[in-house]
Protein backbone atom coordinates (compact mmCIF):
# COMPACT_ATOMS: atom_id res chain seq x y z
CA UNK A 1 106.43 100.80 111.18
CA UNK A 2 104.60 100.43 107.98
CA UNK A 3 101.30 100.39 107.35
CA UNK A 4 99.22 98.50 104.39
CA UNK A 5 95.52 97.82 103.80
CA UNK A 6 93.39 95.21 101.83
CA UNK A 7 91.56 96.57 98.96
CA UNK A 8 88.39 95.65 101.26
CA UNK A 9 89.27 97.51 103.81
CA UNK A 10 90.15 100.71 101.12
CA UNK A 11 86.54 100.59 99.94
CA UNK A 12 84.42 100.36 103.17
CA UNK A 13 86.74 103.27 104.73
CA UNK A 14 86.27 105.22 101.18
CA UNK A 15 82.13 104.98 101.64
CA UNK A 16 82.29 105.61 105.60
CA UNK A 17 84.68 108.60 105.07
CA UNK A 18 81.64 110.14 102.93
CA UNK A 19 79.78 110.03 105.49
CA UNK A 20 82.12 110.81 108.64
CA UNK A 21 84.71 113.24 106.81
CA UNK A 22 86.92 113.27 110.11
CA UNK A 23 87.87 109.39 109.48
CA UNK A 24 91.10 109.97 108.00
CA UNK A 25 92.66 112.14 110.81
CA UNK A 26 90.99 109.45 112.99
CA UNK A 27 92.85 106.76 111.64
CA UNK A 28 96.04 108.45 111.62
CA UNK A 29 95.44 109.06 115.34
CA UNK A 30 94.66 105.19 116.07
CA UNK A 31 98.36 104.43 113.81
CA UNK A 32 99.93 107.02 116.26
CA UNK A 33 98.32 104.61 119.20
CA UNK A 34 99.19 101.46 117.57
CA UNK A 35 103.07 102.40 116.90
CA UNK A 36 103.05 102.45 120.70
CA UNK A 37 100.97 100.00 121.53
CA UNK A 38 100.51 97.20 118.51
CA UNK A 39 97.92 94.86 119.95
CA UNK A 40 96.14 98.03 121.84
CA UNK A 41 94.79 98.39 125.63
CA UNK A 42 91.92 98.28 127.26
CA UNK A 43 88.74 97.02 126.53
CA UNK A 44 88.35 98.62 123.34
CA UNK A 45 90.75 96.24 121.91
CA UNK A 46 90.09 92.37 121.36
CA UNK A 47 92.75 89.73 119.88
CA UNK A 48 90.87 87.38 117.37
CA UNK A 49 93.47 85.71 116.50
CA UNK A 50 97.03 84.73 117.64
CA UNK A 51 99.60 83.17 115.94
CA UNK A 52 103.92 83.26 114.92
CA UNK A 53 103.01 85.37 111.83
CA UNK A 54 100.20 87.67 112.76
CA UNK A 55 97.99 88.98 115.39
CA UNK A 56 94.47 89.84 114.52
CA UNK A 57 93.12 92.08 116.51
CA UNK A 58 89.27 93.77 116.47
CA UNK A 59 89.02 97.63 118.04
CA UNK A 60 86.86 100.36 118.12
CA UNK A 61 87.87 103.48 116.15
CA UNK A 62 86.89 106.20 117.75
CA UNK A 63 85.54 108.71 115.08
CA UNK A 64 84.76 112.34 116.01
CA UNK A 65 81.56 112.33 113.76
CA UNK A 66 79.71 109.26 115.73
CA UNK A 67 78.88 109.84 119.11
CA UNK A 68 77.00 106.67 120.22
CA UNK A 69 77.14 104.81 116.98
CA UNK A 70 81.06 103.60 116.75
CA UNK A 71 83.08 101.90 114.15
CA UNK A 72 84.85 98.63 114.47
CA UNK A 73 88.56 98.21 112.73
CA UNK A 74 90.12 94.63 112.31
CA UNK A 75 93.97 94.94 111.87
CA UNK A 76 96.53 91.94 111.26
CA UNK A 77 99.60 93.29 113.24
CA UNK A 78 103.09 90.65 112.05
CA UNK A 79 105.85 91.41 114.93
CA UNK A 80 108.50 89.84 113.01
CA UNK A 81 108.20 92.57 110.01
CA UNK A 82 106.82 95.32 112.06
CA UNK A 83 103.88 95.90 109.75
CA UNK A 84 100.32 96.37 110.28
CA UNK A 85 97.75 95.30 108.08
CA UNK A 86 94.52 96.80 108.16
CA UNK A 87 91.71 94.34 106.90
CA UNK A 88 88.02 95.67 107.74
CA UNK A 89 86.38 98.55 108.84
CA UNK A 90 82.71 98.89 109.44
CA UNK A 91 79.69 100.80 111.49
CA UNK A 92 78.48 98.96 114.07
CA UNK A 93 74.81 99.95 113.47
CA UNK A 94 75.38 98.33 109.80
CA UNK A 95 77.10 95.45 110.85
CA UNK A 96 77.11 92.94 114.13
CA UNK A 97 79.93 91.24 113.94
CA UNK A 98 83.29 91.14 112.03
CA UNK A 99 84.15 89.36 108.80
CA UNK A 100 85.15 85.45 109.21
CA UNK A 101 85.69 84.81 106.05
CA UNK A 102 87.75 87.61 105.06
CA UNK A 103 90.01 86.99 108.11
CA UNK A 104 90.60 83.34 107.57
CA UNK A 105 91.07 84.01 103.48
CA UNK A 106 93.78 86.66 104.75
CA UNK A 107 95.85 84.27 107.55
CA UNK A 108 95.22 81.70 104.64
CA UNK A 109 97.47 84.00 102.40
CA UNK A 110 100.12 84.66 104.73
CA UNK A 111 101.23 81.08 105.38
């Protein structure tokens, strides 16, 4: 399985791993998680977006510096390469709601 990320995505997790300096190993444990399980399970994981070239899905990443606080991840997962694509990361407190824009520009760029 491989494993990319939009230059978007490189600078928010570059700022919030300043701050929470146990967000690498976290990621690393949500890849472990997703090699399993692509689209995730449980509540913690929501689809956005479903189509023959990509799944878009929103979760929370659990970070071990955060304990109510918790960080959202949106992910592009494409079954017929086996690749993930991670797209956004934020802090909830920062941030309500996931980027639109970004998400459409990316499925925009795919087909």
């Amino acid at each position: 399985m491989n494993f990319d990320a939009l230059d978007e995505f490189t600078k928010s997790f570059k700022k919030l791993e300043r701050k929470y300096p146990s967000l690498p190993q976290d990621l690393e444990e949500l890849k472990d998680m997703l090699k399993v399980s692509p689209e995730g399970n449980g509540n913690k994981f929501a689809v956005l977006h479903r189509s023959e070239k990509a799944v878009i899905v929103k979760a929370r990443l659990f970070c071990r510096y955060l304990r109510e606080s918790s960080l959202r991840i949106v992910y592009a997962y494409h079954n017929n390469i086996v690749t993930f694509v991670f797209l956004e990361v934020f802090s909830k407190s920062e941030k309500d709601r996931e980027d639109q824009q970004l998400i459409r520009a990316y499925l925009q760029s795919i087909t």
